[in-house]
Protein backbone atom coordinates (compact mmCIF):
# COMPACT_ATOMS: atom_id res chain seq x y z
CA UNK A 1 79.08 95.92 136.58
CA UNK A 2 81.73 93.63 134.54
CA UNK A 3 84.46 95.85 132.57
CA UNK A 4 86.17 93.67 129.76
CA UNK A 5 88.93 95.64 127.80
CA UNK A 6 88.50 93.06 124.07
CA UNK A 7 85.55 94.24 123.13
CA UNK A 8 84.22 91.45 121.53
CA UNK A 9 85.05 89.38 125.30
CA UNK A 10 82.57 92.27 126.31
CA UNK A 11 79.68 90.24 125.34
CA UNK A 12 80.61 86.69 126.05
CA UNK A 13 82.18 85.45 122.49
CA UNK A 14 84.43 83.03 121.69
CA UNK A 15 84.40 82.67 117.97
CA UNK A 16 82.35 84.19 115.01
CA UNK A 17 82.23 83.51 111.47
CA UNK A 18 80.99 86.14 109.23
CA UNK A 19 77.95 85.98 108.03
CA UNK A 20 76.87 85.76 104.13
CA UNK A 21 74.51 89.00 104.07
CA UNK A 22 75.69 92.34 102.74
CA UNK A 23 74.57 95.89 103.56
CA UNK A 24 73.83 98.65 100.99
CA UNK A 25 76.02 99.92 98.85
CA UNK A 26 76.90 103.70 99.41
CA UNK A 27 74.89 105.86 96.96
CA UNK A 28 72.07 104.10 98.87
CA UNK A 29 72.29 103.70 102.01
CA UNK A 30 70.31 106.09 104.02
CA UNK A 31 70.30 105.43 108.11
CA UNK A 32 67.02 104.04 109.23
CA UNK A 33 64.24 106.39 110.27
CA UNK A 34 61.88 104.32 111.80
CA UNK A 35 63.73 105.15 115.28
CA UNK A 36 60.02 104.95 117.81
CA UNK A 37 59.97 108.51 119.55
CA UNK A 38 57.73 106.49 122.13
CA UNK A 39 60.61 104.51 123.35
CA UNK A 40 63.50 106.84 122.51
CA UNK A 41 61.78 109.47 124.80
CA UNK A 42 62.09 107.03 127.75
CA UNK A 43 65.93 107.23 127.40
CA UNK A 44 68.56 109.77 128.69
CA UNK A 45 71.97 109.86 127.49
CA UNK A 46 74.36 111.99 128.48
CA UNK A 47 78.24 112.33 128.76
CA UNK A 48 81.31 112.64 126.42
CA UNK A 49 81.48 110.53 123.51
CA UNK A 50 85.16 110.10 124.20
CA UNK A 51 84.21 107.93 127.34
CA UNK A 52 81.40 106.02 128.75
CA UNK A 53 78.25 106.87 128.47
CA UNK A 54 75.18 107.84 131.25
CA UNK A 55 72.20 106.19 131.00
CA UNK A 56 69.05 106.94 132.59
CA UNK A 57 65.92 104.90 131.76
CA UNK A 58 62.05 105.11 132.76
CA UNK A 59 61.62 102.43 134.50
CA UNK A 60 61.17 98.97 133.71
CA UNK A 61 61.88 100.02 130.13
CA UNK A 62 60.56 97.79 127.84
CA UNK A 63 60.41 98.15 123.58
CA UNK A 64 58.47 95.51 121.46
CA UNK A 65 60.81 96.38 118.53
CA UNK A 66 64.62 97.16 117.48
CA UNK A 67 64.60 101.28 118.25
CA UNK A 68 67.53 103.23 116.78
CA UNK A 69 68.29 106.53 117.90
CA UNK A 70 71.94 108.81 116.49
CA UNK A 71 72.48 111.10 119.40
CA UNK A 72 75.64 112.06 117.30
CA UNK A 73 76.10 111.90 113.78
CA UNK A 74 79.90 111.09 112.62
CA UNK A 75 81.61 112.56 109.77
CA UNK A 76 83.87 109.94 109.23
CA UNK A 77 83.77 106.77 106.44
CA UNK A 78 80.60 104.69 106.29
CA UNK A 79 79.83 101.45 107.07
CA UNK A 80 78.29 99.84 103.69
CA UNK A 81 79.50 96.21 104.04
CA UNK A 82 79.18 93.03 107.28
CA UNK A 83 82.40 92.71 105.97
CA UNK A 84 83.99 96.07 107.41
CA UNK A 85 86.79 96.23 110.14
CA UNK A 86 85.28 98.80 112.69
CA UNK A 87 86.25 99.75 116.33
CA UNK A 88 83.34 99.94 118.47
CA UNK A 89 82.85 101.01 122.25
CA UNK A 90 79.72 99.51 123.52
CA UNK A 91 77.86 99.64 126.59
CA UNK A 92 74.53 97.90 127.66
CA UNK A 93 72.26 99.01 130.45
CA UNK A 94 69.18 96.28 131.64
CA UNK A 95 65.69 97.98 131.31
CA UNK A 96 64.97 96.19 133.88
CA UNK A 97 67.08 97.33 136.81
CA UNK A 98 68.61 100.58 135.33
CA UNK A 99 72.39 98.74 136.06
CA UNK A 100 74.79 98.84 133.72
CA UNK A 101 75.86 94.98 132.53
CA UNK A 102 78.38 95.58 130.24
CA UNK A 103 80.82 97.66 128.95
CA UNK A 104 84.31 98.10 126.66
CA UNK A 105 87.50 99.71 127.85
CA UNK A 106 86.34 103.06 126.81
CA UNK A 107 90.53 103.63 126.63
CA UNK A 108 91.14 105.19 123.27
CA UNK A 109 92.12 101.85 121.84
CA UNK A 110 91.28 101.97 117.91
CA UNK A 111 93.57 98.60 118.09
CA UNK A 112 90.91 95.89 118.65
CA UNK A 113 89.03 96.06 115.24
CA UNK A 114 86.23 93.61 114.44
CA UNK A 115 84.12 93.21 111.31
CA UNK A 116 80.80 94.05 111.49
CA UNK A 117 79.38 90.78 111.17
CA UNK A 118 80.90 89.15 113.85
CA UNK A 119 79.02 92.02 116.28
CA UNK A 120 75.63 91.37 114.70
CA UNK A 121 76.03 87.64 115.29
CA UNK A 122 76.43 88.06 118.64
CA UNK A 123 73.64 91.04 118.86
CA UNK A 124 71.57 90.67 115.80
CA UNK A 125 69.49 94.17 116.88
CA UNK A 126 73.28 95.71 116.03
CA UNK A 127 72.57 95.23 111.82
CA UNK A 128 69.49 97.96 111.87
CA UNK A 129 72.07 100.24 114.55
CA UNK A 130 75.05 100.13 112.64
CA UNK A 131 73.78 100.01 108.68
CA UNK A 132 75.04 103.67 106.85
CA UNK A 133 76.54 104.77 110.12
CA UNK A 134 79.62 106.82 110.04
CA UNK A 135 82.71 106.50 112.11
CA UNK A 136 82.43 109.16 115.02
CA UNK A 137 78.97 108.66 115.47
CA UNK A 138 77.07 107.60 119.12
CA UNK A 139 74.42 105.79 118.59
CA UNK A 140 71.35 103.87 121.29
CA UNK A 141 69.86 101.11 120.58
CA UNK A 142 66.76 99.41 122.03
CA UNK A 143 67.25 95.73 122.28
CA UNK A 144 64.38 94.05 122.81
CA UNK A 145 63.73 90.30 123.91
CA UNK A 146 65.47 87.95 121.25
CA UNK A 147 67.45 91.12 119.77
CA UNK A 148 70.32 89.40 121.36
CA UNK A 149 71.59 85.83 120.92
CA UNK A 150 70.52 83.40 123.77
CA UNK A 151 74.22 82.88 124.38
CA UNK A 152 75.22 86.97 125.08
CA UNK A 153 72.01 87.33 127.10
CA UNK A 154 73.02 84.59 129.14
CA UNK A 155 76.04 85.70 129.81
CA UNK A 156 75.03 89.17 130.96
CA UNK A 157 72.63 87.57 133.33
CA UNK A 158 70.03 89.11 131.20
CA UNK A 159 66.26 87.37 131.17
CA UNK A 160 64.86 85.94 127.97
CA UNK A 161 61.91 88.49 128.55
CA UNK A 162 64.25 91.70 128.95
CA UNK A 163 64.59 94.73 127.11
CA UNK A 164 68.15 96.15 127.40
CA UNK A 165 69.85 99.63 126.09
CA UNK A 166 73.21 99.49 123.91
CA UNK A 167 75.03 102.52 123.46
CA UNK A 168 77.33 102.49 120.74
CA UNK A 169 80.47 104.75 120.36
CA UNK A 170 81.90 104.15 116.16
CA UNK A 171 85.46 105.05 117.02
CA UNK A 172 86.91 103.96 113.81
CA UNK A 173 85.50 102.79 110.33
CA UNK A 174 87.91 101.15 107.70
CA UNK A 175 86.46 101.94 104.23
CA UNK A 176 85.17 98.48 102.26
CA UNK A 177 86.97 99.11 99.03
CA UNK A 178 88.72 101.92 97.52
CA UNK A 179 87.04 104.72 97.73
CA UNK A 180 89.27 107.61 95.70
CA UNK A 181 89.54 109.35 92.52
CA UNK A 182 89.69 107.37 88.92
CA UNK A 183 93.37 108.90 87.88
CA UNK A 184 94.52 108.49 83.85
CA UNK A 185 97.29 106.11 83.16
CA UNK A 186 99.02 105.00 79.79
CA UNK A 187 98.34 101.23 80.38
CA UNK A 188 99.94 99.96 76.81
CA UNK A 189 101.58 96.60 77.72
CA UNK A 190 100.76 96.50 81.18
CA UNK A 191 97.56 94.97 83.16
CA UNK A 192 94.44 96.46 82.92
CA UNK A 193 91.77 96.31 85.99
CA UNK A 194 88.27 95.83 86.29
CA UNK A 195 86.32 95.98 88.95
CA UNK A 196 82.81 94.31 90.71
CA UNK A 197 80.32 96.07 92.48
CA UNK A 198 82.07 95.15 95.73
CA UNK A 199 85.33 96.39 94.89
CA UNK A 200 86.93 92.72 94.25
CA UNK A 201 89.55 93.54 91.03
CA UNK A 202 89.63 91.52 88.48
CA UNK A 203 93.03 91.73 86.58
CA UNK A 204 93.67 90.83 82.71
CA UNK A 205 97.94 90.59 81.81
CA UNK A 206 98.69 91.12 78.38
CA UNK A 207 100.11 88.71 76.30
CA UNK A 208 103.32 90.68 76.12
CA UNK A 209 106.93 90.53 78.28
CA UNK A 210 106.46 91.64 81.23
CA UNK A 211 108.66 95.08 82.41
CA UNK A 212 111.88 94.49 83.81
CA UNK A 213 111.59 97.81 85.77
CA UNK A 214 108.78 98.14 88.97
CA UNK A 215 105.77 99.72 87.78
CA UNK A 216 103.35 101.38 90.26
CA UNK A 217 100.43 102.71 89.34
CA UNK A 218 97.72 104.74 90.82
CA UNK A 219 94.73 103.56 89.60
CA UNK A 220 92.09 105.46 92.24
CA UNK A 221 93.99 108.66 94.10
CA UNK A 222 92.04 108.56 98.17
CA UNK A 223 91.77 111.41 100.39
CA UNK A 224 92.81 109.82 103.10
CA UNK A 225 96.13 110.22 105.45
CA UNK A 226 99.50 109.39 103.83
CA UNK A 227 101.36 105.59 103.86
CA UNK A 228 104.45 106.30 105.67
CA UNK A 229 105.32 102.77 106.79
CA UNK A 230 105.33 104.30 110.55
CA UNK A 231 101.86 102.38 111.03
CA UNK A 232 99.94 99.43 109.83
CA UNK A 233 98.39 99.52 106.36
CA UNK A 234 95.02 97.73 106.35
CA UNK A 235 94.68 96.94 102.69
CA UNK A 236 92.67 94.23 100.37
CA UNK A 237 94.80 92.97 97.23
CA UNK A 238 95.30 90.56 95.01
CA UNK A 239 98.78 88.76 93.27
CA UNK A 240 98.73 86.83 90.28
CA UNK A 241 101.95 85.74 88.29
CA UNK A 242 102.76 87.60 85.31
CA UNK A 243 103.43 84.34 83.10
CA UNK A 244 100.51 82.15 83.88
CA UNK A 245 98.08 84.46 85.57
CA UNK A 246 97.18 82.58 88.12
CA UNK A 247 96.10 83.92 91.13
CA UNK A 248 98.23 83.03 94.40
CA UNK A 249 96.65 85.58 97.05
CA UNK A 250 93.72 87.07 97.47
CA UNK A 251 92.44 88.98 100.65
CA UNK A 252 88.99 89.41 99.33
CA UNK A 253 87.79 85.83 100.27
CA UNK A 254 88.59 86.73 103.81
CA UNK A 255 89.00 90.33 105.83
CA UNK A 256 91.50 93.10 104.67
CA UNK A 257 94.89 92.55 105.93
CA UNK A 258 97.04 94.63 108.51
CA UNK A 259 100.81 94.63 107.31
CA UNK A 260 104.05 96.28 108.34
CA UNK A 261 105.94 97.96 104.96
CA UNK A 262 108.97 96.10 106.76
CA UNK A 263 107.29 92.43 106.34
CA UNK A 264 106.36 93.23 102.61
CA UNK A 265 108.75 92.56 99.66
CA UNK A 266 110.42 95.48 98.53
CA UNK A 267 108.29 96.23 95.16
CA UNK A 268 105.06 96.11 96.90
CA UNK A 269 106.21 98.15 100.13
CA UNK A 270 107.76 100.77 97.60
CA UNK A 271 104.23 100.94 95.62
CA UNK A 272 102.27 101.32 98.75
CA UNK A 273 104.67 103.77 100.48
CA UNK A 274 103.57 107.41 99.91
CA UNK A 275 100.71 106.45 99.02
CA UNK A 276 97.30 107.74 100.68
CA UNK A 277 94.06 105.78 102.18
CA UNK A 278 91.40 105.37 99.92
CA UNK A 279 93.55 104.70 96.90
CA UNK A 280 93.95 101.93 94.67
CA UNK A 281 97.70 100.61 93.29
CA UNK A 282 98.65 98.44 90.52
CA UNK A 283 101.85 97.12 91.24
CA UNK A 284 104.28 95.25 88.97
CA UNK A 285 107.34 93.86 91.01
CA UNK A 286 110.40 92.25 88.73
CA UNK A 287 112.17 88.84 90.21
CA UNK A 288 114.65 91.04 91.97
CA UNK A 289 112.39 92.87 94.10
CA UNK A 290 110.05 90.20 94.79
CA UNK A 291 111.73 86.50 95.73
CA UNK A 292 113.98 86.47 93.15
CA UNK A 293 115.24 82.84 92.20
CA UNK A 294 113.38 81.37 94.97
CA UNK A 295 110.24 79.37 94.86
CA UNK A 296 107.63 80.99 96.64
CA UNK A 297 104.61 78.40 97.60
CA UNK A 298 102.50 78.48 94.69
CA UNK A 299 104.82 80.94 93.27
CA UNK A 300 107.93 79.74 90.53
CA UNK A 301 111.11 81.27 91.21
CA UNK A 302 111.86 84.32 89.06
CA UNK A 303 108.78 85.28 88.60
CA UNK A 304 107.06 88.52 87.83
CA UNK A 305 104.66 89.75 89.86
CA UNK A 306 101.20 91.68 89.60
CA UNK A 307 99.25 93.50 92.64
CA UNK A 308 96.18 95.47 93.08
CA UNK A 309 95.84 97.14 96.22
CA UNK A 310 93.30 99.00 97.87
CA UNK A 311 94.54 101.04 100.82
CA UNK A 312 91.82 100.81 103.57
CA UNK A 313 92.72 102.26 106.52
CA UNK A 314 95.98 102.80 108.77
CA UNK A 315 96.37 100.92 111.65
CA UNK A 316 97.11 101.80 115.46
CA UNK A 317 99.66 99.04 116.59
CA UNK A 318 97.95 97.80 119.58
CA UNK A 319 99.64 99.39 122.86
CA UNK A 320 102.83 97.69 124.67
């Protein structure tokens, strides 16, 4: 048996894109229930979640069709988007021998985040095994032949005509967009935000003067733990200028961002400190406690800026 600690090494990858597809929203997204008691009867799974699992098959195993099992159901955030940024501890057994080809570091790591999509490029049978799931849950999936790119199977040594047995461990799930309370706010003069299905803000400025005081507001109140600038904030925003409301960053054409309060300029760091995961923040920073008289890139100097954050997750710096 190979033990790779990245977990997307695990299975042989060297780069993914994401992919264009996009999962259920949450008010519908029920997990699957097509799970083939036929096949899941043939598999034995046993052990702590918190470590790898033990797999005993009836052997040679073999499944004609993508099988889906939850041997534990999470009660953590749900996975609703390819786009997500989960943790994932994976194992894979061969139906054919019984051995165990593959598995992650199974060492508490919630550091090595991936999106969603780039594990159902690499095993496509993944999308049906990790669609609604929720973070905490342990999950085993029957892979049959062509469930898993050409490239991974080669890798694991793992015949074209093979069925094979993933066990998946959802450590950690990142929510896809704010998920929190709508809170009231006096808005006169100031932005206003809408929002698409997705999450992605869209953000109107007034024709007005902009403040010369920060203004933070919350615009969705989360549930989540508390912004304490001790970790990592994984967050999606957007910045625009205040005087020609144009749009210099945006996180939502890519994956949500993991930043250090510390590497943040002070009026954003001071809107998202305190805060709590799940929320959403308008932000507007004056010149002094953004870049001041400098020119920024795209940004003029002196300008005023506008944010809307959505607080995703907190990060676990990776260990030393």
């Amino acid at each position: 048996m190979r033990k790779i600690s990245a977990s997307l090494a695990v299975l042989g990858l060297l780069s993914v894109g994401l992919v264009g597809c996009s999962l259920p929203g949450t008010q519908a997204c029920p997990r699957p229930t097509a799970s083939d008691s036929a096949v899941t009867d043939l598999i034995t799974v046993s052990g702590s979640t918190d470590d790898a699992p033990e797999v005993e098959l009836y052997l040679p195993f073999h499944a004609s069709a993508v099988t889906v099992q939850d041997e534990v159901i999470g009660e953590g955030s749900q996975i609703t988007s390819d786009t997500q940024l989960i943790m994932l501890d994976v194992s894979i057994t061969s139906g054919t021998t019984g051995e165990r080809l593959v598995e992650t570091a199974y060492d508490g790591d919630l550091s090595r985040v991936s999106t969603v999509a780039q594990w159902t490029e690499v095993v496509p049978g993944f999308e049906d095994a990790l669609m609604c799931a929720t973070e905490g849950s342990r999950i085993v999936v029957a892979l049959p032949p062509g469930s898993i790119s050409e490239g991974t199977a080669a890798g694991l040594e793992l015949d074209p005509e093979d069925t094979a047995v993933a066990v998946l461990d959802l450590r950690k799930v990142y929510l896809a967009k704010a998920d929190g309370a709508n809170q009231f706010n006096i808005s006169t003069g100031l932005p206003t935000v809408v929002r698409a299905p997705d999450g992605r803000p869209g953000i109107i400025v007034p024709d007005a003067e902009p403040p010369t005081d920060l203004v933070i507001q919350t615009l969705k109140k989360g549930t989540g733990p508390v912004v304490t600038g001790d970790e990592p904030v994984r967050v999606h925003y957007t910045g625009l200028t205040w005087d020609d409301r144009t749009v210099f960053e945006s996180t939502w054409d890519d994956v949500a961002q993991s930043v250090t309060l510390d590497s943040m300029i002070p009026g954003f760091a001071d809107a998202l400190r305190g805060q709590t995961v799940g929320s959403q923040v308008l932000v507007v920073v004056p010149p002094e406690q953004g870049y001041g008289d400098r020119e920024q890139g795209a940004i003029p100097a002196n300008s005023t800026l506008v944010f809307v954050a959505d607080i995703l997750g907190l990060d676990q710096p990776a260990p030393r």
